[in-house]
C-alpha atoms as a PDB file:
ATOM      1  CA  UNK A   1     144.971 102.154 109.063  1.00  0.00           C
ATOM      2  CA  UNK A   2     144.908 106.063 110.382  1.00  0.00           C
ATOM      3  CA  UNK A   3     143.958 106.518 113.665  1.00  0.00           C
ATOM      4  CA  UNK A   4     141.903 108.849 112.554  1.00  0.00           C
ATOM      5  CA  UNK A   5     140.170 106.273 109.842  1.00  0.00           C
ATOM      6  CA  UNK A   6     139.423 103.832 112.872  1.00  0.00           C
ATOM      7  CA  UNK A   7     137.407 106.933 114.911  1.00  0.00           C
ATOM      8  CA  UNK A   8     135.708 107.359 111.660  1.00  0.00           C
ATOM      9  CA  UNK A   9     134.370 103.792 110.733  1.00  0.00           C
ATOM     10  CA  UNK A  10     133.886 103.490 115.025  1.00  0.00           C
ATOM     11  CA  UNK A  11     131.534 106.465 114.813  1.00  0.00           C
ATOM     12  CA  UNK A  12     129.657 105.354 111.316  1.00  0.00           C
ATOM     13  CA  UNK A  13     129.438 102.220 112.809  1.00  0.00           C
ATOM     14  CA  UNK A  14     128.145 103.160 116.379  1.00  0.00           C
ATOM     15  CA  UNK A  15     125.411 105.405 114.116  1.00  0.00           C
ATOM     16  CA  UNK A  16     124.549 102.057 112.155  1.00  0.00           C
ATOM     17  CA  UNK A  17     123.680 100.379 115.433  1.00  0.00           C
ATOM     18  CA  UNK A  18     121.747 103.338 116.859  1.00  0.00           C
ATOM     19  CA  UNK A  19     119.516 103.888 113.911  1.00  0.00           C
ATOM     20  CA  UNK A  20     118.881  99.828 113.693  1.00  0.00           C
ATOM     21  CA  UNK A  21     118.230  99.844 116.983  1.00  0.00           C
ATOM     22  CA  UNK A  22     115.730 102.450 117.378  1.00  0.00           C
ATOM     23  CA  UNK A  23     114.456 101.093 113.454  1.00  0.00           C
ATOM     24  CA  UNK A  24     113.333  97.654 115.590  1.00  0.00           C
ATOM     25  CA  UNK A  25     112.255  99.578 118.693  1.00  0.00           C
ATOM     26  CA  UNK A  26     109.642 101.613 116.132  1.00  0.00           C
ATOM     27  CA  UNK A  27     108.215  97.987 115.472  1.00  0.00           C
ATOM     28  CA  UNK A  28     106.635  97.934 118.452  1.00  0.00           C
ATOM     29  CA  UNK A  29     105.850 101.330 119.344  1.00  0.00           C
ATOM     30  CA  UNK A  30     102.565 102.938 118.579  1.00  0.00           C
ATOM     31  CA  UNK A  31     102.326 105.168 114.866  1.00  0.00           C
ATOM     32  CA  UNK A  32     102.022 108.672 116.707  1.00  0.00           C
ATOM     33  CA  UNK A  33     105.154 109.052 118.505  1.00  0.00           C
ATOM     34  CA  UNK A  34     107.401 106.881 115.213  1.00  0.00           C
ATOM     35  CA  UNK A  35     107.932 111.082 113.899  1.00  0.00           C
ATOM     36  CA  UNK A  36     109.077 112.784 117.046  1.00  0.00           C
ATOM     37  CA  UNK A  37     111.499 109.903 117.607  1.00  0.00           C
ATOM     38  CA  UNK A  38     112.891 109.887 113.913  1.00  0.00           C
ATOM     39  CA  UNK A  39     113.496 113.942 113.877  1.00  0.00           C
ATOM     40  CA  UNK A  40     115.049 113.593 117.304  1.00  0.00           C
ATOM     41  CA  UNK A  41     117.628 110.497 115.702  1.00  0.00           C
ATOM     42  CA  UNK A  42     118.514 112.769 112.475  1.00  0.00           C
ATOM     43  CA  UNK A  43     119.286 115.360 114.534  1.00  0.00           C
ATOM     44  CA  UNK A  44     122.132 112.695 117.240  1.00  0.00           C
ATOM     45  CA  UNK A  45     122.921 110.958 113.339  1.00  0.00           C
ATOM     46  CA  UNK A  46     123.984 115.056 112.248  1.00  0.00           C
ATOM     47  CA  UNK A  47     125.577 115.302 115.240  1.00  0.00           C
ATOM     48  CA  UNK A  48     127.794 112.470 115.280  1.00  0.00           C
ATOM     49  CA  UNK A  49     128.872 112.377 111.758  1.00  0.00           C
ATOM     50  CA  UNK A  50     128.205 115.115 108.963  1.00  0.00           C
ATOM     51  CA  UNK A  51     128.129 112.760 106.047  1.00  0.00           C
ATOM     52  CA  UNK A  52     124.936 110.870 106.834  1.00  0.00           C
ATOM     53  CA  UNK A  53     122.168 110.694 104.399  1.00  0.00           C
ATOM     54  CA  UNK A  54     119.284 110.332 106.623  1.00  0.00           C
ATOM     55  CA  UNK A  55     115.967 108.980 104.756  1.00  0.00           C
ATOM     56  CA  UNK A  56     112.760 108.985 106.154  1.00  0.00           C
ATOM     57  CA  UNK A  57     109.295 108.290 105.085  1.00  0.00           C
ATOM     58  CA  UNK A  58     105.897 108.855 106.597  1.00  0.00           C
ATOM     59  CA  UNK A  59     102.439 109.419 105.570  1.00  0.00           C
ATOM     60  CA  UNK A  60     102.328 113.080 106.039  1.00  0.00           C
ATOM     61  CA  UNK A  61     105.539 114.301 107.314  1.00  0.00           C
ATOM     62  CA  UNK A  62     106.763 115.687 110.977  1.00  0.00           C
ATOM     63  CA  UNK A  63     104.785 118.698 111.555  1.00  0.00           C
ATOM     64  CA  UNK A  64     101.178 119.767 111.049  1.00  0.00           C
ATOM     65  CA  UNK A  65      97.399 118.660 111.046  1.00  0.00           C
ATOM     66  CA  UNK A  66      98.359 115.125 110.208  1.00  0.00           C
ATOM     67  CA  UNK A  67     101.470 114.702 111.561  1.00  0.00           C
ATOM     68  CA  UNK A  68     100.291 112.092 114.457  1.00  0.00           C
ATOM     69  CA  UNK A  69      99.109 110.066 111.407  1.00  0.00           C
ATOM     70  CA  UNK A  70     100.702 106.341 110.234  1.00  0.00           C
ATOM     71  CA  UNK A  71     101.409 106.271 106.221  1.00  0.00           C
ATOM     72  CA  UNK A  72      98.332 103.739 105.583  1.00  0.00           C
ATOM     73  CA  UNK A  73      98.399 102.970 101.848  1.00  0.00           C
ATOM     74  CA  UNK A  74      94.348 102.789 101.814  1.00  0.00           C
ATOM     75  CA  UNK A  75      94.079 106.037 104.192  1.00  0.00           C
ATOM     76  CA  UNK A  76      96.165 107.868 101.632  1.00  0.00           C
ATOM     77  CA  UNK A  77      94.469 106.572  98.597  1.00  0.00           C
ATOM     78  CA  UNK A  78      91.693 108.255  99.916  1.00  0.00           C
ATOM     79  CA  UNK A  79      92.733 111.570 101.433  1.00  0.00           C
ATOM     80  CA  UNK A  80      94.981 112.551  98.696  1.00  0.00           C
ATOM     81  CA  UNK A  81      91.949 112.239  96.216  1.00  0.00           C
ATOM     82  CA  UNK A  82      93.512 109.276  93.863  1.00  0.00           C
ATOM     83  CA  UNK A  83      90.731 107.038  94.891  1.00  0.00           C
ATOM     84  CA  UNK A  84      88.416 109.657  93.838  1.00  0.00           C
ATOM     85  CA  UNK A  85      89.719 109.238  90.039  1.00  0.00           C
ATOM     86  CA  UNK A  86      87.647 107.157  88.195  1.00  0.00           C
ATOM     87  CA  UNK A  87      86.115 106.799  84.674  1.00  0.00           C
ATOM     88  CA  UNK A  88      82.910 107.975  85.501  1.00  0.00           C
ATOM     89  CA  UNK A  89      80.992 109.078  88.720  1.00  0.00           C
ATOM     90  CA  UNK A  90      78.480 106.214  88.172  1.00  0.00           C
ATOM     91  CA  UNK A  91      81.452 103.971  89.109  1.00  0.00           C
ATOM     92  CA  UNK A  92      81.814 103.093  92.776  1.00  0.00           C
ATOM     93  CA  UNK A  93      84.294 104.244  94.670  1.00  0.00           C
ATOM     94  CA  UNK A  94      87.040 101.189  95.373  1.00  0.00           C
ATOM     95  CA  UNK A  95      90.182 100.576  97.308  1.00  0.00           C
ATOM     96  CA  UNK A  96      93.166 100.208  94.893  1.00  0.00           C
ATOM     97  CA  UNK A  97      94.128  96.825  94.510  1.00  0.00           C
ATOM     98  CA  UNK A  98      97.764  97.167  95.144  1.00  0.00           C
ATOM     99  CA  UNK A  99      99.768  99.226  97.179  1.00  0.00           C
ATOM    100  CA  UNK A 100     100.361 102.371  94.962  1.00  0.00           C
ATOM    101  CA  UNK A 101     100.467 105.067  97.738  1.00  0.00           C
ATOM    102  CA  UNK A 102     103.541 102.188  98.830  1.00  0.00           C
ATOM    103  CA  UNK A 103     105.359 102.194  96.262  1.00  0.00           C
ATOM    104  CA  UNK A 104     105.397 105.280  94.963  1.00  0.00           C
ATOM    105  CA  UNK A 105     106.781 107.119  98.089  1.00  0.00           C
ATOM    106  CA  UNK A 106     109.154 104.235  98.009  1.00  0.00           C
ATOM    107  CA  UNK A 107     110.379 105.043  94.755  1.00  0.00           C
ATOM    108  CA  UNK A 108     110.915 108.493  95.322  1.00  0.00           C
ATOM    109  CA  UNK A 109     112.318 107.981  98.636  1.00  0.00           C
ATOM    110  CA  UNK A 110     115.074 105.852  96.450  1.00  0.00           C
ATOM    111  CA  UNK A 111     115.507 109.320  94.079  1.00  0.00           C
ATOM    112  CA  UNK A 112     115.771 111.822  97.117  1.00  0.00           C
ATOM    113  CA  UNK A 113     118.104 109.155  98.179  1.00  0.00           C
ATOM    114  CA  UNK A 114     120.438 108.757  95.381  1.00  0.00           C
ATOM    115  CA  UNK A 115     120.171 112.721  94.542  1.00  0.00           C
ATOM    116  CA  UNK A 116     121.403 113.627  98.256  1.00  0.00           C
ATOM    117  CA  UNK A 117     124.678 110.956  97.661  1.00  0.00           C
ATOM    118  CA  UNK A 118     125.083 113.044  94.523  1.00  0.00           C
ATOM    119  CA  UNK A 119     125.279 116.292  96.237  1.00  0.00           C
ATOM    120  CA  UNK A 120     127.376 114.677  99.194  1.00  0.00           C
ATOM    121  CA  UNK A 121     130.375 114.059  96.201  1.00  0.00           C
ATOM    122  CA  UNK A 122     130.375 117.822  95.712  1.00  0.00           C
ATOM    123  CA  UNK A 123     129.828 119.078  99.133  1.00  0.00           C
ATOM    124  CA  UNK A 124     130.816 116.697 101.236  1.00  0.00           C
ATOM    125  CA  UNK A 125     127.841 116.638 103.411  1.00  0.00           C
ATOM    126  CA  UNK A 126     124.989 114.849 103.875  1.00  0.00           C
ATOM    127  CA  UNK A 127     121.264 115.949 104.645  1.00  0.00           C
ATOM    128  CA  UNK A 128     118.089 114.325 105.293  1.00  0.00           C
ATOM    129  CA  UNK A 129     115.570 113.051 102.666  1.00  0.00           C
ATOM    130  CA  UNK A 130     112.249 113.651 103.609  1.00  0.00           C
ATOM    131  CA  UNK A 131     109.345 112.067 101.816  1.00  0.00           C
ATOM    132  CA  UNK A 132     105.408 111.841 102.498  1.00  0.00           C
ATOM    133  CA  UNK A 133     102.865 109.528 101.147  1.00  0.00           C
ATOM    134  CA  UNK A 134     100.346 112.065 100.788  1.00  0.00           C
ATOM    135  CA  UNK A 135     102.988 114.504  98.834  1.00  0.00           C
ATOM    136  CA  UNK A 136     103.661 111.623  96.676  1.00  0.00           C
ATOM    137  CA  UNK A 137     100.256 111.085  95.787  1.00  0.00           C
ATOM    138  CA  UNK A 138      99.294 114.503  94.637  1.00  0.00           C
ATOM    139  CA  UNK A 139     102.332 114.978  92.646  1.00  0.00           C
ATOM    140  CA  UNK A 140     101.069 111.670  90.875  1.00  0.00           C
ATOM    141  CA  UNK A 141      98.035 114.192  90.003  1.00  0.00           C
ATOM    142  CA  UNK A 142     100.060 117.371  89.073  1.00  0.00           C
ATOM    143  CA  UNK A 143      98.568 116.979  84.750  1.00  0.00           C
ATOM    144  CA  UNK A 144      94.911 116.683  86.437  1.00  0.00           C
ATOM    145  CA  UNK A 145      95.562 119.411  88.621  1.00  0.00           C
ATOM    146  CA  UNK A 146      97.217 121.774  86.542  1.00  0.00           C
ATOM    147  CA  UNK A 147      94.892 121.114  83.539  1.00  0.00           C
ATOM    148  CA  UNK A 148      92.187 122.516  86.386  1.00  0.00           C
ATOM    149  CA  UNK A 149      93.709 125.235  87.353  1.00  0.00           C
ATOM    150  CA  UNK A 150      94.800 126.881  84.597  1.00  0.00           C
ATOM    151  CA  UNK A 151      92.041 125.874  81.743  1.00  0.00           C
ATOM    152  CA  UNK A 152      89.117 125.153  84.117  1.00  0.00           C
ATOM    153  CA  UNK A 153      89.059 121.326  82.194  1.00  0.00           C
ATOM    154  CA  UNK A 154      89.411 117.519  83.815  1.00  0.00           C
ATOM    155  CA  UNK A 155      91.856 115.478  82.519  1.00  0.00           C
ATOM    156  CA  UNK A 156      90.068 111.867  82.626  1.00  0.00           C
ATOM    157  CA  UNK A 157      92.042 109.002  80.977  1.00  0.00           C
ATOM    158  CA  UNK A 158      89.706 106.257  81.285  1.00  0.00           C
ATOM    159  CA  UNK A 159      87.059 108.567  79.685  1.00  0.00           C
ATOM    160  CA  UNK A 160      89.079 109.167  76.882  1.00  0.00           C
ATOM    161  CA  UNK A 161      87.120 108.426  73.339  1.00  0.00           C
ATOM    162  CA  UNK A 162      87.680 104.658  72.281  1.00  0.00           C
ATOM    163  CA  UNK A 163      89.720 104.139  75.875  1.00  0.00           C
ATOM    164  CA  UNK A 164      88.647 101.876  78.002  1.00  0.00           C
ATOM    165  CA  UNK A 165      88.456  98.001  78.895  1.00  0.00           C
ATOM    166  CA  UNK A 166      85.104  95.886  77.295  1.00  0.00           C
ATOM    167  CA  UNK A 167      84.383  92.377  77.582  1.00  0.00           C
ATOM    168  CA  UNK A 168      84.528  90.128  74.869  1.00  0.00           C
ATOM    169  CA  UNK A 169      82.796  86.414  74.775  1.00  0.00           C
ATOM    170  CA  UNK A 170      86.268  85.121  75.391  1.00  0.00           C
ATOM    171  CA  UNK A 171      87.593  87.766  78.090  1.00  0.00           C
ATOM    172  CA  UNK A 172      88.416  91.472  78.461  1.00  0.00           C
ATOM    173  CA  UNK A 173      89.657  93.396  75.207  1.00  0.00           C
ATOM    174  CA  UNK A 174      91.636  96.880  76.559  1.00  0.00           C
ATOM    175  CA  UNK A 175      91.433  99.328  73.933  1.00  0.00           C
ATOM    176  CA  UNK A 176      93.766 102.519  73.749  1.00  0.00           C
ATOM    177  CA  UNK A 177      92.807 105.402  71.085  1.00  0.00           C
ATOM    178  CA  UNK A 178      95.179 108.191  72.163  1.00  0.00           C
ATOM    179  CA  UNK A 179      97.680 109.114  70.060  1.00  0.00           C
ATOM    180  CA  UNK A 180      96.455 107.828  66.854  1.00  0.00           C
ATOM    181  CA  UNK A 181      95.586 109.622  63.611  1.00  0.00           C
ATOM    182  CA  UNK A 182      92.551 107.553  62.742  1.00  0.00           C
ATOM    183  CA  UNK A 183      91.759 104.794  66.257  1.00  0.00           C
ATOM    184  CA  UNK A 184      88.473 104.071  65.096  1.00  0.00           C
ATOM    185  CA  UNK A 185      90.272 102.622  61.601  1.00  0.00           C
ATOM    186  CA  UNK A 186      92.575 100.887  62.721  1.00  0.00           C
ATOM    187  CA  UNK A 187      90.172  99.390  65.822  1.00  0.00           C
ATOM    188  CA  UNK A 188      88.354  98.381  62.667  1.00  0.00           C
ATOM    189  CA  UNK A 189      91.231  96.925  60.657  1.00  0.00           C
ATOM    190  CA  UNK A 190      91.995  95.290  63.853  1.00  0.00           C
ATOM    191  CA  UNK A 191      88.622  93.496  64.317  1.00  0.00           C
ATOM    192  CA  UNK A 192      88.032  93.239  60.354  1.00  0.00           C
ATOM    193  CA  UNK A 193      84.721  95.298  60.489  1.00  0.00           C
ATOM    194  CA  UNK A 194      85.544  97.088  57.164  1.00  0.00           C
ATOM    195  CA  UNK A 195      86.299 100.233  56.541  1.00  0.00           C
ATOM    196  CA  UNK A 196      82.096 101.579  56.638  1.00  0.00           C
ATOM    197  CA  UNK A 197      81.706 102.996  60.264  1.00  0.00           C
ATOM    198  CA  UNK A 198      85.049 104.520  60.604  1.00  0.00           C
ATOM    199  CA  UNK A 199      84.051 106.221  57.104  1.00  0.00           C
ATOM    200  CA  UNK A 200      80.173 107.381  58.000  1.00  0.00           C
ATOM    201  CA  UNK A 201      81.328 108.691  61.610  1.00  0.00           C
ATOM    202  CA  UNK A 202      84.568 110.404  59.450  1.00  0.00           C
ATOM    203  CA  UNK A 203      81.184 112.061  57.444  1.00  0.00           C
ATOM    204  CA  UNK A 204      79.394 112.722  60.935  1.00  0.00           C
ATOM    205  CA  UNK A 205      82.379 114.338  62.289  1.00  0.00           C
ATOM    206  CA  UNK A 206      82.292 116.904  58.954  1.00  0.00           C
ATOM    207  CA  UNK A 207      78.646 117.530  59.519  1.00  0.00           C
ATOM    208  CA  UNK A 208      79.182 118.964  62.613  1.00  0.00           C
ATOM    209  CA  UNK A 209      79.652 116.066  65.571  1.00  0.00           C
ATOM    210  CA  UNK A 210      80.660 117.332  68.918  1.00  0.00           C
ATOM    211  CA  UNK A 211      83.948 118.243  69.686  1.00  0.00           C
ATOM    212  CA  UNK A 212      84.449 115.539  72.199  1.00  0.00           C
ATOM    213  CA  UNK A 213      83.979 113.159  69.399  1.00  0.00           C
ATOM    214  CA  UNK A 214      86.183 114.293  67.132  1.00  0.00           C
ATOM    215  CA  UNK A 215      89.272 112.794  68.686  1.00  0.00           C
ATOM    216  CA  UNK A 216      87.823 109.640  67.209  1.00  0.00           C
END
């Protein structure tokens, strides 16, 4: 082994330490000074050896408004508008169930990740991967969003025609119409109600139904 090798895993490892280190310090620290302390460690990580990928997550990044902030799953269910979302406005606002605003910056944390490894094959150097809850829940909304901005429409999924879950006398039935020629006959078929109602509302929709019915 190089001399040179032995400086190099020394210094990697020394990094290793430093970032655990001030990883388990964070535990106990309180949430507004965790982002001043993890830009100031990416910079000494930079400093000490080009190759690192530094990765770091927060609720809504390092600088502005917000920036004193902790990355609370329910706080950016909320902000973000994805708690908003619901089938209808007559249904209550509700916390999501499971941690979604979690996960998801997790998962693209992972991709910013494995993209900046990529790029260190053919450059050689390593950056910093910066992800924020609150980012990562409006980019979950970029169809909704879009379909707003540019045709002035609301992209609802739950209110979608023959969408939606209904209970039955033995439990919950989910039902999924999208991307189907004719839902309402094969919901039909399905159930083995016969082919009349898909056929009179197929007559309805000739005479003139409204539009948002005709994706029945």
């Amino acid at each position: 082994m190089t001399l040179r090798l032995k400086i190099n895993l020394i210094v990697g490892a020394l990094t290793t330490l430093f970032v655990l280190a001030l990883l388990v310090q964070q535990l106990d620290d309180d949430r507004q000074s965790v982002n001043e302390e993890v830009v100031a460690a990416h910079r000494v990580a930079l400093q000490m050896l080009n190759r690192v990928v530094w990765a770091s997550g927060t609720g809504f990044g390092d600088v502005g408004p917000y920036a004193h902030k902790g990355g609370q799953d329910i706080l950016i269910q909320a902000m973000s508008g994805v708690m908003w979302r619901r089938q209808s406005d007559e249904t209550p606002l509700s916390v999501y169930p499971t941690t979604l605003c979690d996960y998801t910056a997790g998962m693209h944390l992972v991709q910013g990740v494995l993209l900046a490894l990529f790029a260190r094959e053919r450059t050689g150097e390593g950056q910093k991967v910066d992800i924020r809850m609150f980012d990562s829940m409006l980019h979950m909304q970029m169809q909704e969003a879009a379909t707003q901005l540019n045709r002035g429409q609301e992209v609802n999924w739950a209110a979608m025609p023959l969408s939606g879950v209904f209970p039955t006398s033995d439990g919950a039935v989910c039902f999924v119409g999208a991307f189907k020629q004719q839902p309402l006959r094969d919901l039909c078929q399905a159930l083995e109600l016969g082919d009349e109602l898909w056929q009179r509302l197929e007559e309805w929709k000739a005479a003139g139904a409204p539009s948002r019915c005709r994706g029945l």
